[in-house]
C-alpha atoms as a PDB file:
ATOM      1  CA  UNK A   1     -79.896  52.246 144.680  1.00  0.00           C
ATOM      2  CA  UNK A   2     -83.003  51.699 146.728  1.00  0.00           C
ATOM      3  CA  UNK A   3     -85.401  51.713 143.423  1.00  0.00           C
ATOM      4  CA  UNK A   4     -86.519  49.186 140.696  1.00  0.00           C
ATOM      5  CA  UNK A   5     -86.160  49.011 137.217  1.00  0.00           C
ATOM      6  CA  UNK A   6     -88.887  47.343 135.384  1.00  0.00           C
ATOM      7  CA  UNK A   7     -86.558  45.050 132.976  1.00  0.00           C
ATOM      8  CA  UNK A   8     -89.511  43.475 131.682  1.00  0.00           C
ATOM      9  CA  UNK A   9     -89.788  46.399 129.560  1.00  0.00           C
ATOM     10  CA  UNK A  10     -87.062  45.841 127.767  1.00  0.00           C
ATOM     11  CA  UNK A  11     -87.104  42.537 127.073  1.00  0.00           C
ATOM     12  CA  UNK A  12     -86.754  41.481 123.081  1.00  0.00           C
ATOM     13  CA  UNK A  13     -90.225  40.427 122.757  1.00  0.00           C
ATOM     14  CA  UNK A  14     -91.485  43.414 123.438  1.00  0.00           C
ATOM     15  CA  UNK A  15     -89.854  45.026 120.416  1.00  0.00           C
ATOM     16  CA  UNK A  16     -90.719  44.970 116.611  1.00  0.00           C
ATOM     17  CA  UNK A  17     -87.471  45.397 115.065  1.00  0.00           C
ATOM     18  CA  UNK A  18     -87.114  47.142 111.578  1.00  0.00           C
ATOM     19  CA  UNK A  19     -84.009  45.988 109.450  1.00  0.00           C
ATOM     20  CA  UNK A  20     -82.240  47.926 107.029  1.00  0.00           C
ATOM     21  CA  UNK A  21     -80.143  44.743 105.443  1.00  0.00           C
ATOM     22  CA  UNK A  22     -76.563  45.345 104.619  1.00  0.00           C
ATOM     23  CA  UNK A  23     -76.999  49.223 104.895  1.00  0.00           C
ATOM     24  CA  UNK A  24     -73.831  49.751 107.948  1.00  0.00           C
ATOM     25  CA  UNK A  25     -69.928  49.666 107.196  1.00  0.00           C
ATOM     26  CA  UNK A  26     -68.460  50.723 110.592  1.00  0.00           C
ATOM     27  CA  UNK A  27     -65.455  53.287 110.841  1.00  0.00           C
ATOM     28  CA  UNK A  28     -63.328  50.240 110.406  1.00  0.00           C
ATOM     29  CA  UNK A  29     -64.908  49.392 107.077  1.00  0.00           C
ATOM     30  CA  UNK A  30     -64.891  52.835 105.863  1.00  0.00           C
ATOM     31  CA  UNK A  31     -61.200  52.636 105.969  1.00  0.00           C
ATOM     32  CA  UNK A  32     -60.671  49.817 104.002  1.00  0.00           C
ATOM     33  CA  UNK A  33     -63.312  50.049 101.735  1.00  0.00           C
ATOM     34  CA  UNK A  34     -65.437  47.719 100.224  1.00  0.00           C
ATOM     35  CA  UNK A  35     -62.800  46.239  98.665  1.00  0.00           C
ATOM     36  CA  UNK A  36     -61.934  44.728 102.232  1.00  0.00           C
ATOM     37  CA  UNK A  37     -64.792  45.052 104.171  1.00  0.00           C
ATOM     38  CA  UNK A  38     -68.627  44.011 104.245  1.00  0.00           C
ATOM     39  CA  UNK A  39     -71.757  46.098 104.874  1.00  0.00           C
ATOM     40  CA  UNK A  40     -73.674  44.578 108.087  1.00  0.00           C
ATOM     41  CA  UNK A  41     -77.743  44.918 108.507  1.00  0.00           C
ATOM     42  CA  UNK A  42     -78.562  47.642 110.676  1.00  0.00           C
ATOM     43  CA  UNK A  43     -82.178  47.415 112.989  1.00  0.00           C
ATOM     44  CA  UNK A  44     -84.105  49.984 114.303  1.00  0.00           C
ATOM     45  CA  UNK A  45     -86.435  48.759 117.319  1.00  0.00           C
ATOM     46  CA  UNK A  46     -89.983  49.978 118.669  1.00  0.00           C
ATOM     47  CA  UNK A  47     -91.727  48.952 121.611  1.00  0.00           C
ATOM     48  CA  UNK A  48     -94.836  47.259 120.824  1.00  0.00           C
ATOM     49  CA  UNK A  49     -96.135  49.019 124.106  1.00  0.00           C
ATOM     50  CA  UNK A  50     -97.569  52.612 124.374  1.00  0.00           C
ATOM     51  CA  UNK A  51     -94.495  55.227 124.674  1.00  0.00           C
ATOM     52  CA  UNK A  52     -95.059  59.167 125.622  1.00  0.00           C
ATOM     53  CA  UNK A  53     -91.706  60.755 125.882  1.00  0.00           C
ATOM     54  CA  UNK A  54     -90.636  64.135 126.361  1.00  0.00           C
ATOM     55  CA  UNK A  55     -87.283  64.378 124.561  1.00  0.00           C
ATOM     56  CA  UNK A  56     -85.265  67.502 124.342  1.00  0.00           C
ATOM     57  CA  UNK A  57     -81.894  67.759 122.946  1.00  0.00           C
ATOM     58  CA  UNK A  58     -80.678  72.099 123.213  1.00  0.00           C
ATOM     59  CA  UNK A  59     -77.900  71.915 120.438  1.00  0.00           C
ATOM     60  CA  UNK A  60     -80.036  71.206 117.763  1.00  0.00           C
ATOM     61  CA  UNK A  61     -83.470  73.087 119.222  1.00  0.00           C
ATOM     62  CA  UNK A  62     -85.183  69.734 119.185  1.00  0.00           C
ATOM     63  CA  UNK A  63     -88.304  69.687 122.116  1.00  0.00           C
ATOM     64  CA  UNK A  64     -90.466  67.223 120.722  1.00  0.00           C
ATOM     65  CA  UNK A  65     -93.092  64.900 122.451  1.00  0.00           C
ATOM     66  CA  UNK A  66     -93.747  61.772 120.890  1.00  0.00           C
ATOM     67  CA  UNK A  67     -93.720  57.993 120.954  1.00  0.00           C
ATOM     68  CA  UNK A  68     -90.448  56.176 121.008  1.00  0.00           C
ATOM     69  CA  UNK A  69     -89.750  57.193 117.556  1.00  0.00           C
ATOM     70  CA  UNK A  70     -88.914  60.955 118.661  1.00  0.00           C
ATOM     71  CA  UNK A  71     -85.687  59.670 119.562  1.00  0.00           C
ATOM     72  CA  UNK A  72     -84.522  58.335 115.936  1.00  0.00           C
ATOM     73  CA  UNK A  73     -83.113  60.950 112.853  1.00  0.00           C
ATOM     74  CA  UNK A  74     -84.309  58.693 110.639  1.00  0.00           C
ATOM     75  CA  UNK A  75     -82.339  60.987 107.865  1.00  0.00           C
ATOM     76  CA  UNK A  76     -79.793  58.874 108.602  1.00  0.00           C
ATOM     77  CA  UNK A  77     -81.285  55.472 107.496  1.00  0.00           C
ATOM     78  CA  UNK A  78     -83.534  57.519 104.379  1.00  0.00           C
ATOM     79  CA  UNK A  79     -80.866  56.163 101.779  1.00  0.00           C
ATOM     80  CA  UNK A  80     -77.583  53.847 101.820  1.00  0.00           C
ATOM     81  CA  UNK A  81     -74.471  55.635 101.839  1.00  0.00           C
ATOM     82  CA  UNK A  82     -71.804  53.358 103.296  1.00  0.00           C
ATOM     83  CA  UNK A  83     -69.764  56.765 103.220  1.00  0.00           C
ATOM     84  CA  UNK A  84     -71.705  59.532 104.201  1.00  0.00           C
ATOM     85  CA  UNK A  85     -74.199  58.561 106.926  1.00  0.00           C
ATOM     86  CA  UNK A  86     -74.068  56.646 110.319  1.00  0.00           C
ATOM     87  CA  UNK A  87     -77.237  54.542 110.219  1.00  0.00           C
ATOM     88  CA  UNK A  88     -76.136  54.233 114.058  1.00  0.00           C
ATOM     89  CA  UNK A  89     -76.520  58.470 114.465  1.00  0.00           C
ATOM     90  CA  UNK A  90     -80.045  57.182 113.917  1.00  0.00           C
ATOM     91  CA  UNK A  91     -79.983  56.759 117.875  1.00  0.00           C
ATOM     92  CA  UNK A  92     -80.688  59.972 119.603  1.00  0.00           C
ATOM     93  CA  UNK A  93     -79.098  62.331 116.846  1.00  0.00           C
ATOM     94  CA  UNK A  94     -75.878  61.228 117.440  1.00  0.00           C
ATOM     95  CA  UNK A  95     -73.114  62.445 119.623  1.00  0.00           C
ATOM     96  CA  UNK A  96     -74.875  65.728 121.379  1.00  0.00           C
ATOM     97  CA  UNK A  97     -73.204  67.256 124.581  1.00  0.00           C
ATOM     98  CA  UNK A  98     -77.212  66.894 126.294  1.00  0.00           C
ATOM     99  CA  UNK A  99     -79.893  65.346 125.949  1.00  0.00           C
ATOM    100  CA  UNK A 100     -82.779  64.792 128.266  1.00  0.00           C
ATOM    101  CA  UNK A 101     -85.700  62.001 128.059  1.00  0.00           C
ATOM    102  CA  UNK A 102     -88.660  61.974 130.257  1.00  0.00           C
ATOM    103  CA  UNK A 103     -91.293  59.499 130.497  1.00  0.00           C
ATOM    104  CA  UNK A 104     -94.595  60.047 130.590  1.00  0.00           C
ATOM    105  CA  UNK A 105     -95.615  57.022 130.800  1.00  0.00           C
ATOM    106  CA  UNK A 106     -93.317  56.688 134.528  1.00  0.00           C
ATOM    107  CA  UNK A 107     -93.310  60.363 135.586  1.00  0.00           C
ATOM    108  CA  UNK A 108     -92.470  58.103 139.403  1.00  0.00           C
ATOM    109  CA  UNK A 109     -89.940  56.364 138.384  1.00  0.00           C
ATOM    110  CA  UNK A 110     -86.227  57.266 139.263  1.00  0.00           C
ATOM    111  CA  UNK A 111     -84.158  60.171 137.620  1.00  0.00           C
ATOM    112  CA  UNK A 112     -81.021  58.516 135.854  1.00  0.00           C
ATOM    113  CA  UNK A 113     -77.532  61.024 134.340  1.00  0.00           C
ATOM    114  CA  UNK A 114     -76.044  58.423 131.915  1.00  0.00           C
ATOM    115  CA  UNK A 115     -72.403  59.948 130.993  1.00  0.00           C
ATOM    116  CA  UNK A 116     -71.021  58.157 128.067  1.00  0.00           C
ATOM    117  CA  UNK A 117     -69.638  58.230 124.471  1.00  0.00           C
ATOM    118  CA  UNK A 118     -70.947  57.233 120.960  1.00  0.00           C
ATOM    119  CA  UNK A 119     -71.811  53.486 122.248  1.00  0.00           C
ATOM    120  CA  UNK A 120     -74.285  54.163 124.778  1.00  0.00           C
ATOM    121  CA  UNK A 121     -76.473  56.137 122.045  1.00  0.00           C
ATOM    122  CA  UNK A 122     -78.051  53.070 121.324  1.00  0.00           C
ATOM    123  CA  UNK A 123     -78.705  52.272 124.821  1.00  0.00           C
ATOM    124  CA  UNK A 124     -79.902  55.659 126.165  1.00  0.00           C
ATOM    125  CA  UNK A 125     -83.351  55.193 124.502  1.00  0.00           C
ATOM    126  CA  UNK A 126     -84.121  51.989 126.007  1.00  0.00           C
ATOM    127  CA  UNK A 127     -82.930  53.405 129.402  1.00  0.00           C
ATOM    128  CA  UNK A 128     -85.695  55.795 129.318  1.00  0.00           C
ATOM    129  CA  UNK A 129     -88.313  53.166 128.727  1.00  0.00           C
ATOM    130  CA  UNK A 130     -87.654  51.850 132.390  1.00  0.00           C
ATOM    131  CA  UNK A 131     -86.544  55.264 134.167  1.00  0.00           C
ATOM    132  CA  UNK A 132     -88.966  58.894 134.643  1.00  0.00           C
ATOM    133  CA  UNK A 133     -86.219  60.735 133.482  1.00  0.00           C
ATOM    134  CA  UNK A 134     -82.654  60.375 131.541  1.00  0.00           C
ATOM    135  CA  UNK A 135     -79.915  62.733 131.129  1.00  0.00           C
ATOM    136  CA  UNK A 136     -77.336  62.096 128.580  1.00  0.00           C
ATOM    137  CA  UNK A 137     -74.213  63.556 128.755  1.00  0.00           C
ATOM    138  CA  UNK A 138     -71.167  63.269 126.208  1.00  0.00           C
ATOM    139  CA  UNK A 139     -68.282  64.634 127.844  1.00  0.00           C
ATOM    140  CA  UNK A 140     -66.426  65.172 124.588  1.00  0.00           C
ATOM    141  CA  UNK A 141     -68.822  67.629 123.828  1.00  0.00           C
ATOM    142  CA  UNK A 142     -70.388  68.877 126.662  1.00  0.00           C
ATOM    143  CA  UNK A 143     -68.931  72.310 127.835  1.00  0.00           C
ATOM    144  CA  UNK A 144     -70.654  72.233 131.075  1.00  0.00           C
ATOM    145  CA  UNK A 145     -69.522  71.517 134.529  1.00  0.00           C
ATOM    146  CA  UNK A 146     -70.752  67.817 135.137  1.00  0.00           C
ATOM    147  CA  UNK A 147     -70.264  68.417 138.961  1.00  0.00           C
ATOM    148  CA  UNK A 148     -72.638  71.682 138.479  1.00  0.00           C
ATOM    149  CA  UNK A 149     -75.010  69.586 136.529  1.00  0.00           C
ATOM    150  CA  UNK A 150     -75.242  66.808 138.724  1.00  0.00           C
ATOM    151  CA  UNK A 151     -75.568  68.928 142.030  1.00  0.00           C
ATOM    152  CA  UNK A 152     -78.500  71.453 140.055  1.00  0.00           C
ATOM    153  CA  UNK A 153     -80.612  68.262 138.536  1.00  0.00           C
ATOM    154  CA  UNK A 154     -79.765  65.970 141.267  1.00  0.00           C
ATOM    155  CA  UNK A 155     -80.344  62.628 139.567  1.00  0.00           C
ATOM    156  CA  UNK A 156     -80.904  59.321 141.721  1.00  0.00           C
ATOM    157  CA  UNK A 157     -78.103  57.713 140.185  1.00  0.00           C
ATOM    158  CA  UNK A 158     -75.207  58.329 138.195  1.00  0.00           C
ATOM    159  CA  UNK A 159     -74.352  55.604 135.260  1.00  0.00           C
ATOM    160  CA  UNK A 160     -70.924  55.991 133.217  1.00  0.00           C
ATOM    161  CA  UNK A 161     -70.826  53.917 130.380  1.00  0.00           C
ATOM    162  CA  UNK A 162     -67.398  53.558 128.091  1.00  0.00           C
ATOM    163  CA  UNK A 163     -66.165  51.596 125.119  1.00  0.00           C
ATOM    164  CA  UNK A 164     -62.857  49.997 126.865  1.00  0.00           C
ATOM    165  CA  UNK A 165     -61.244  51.333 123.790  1.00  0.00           C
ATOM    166  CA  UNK A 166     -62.344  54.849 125.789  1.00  0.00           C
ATOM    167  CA  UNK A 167     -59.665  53.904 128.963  1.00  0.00           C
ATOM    168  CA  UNK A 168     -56.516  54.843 127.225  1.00  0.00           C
ATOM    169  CA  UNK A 169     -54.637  57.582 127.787  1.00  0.00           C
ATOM    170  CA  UNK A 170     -55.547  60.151 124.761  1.00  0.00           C
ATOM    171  CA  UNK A 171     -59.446  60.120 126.202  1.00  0.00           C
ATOM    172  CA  UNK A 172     -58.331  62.100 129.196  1.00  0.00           C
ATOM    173  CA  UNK A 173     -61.452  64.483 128.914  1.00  0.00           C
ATOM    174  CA  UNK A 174     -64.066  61.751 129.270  1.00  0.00           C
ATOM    175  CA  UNK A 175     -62.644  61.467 132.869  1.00  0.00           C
ATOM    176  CA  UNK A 176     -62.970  64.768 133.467  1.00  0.00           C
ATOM    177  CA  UNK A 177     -66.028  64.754 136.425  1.00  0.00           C
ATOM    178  CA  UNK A 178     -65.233  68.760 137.296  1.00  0.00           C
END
């Protein structure tokens, strides 16, 4: 794509890792129960490098800037409640139509749109640690034109990330690139 990422950056080492032991029971879980099903850990991770990010997300009115941690609701790992919170919505708030990360740390480095579902909201954070900018878009909930979006911001490159589960043929929307 004609630019580098630093991958070093990302590299486990470079992470302290909280752990919230046996405190996740996945969608799967939640419909069997606990009667069938066991709670995994959960883990939170923070770069033990300075972070300065610029993170906005418009449907919730959040324009925060902050270390790394800006990017985590931590109301959603405050208590254990197999039931009623996603320790995983921890990850950049969730499912949001937009969100947009810059680094200040790497105001040079390239300008990435990653277009994905509920699994890359555990990746988009780490994205921005390498990147100047990131643009996350879920397409499920995004009203926008992603054509419009992409020609007005004009990011250097274009990642779309999918569960395979995504590729069948009720997701039609998530394909929609108009």
């Amino acid at each position: 794509m004609g630019f580098n990422l630093d991958a070093s950056l990302i590299e486990p080492d470079r992470f302290t890792t909280d752990v919230y032991p046996q405190w996740f029971l996945g969608s799967q879980g939640k419909k069997v129960t606990l009667a069938k099903a066991s709670p995994e850990d959960f883990a939170l991770y923070y770069p033990k490098f300075a972070t300065s990010l610029h993170y906005c997300v418009p449907s919730l009115g959040i324009d925060e800037v902050g270390d790394f941690s800006v990017m985590y609701d931590m109301r959603q790992v405050e208590e254990r409640d197999y039931y009623n919170k996603n320790p995983y919505a921890a990850y950049i708030y969730a499912d949001q139509p937009l969100e947009t990360i810059e680094n200040l740390e790497r105001r040079d480095g390239p300008h990435l749109l990653v277009v994905h579902e509920s699994f890359g909201n555990c990746v988009v954070p780490f994205l921005s640690l390498v990147a100047g900018r990131v643009d996350s878009i879920d397409l499920r909930h995004f009203d926008g034109s992603l054509r419009t979006y992409i020609e007005t911001e004009r990011p250097d490159a274009v990642v779309v990330m999918y569960n395979p589960s995504a590729l069948g043929s009720n997701n039609a929307a998530l394909f929609d690139f108009r």
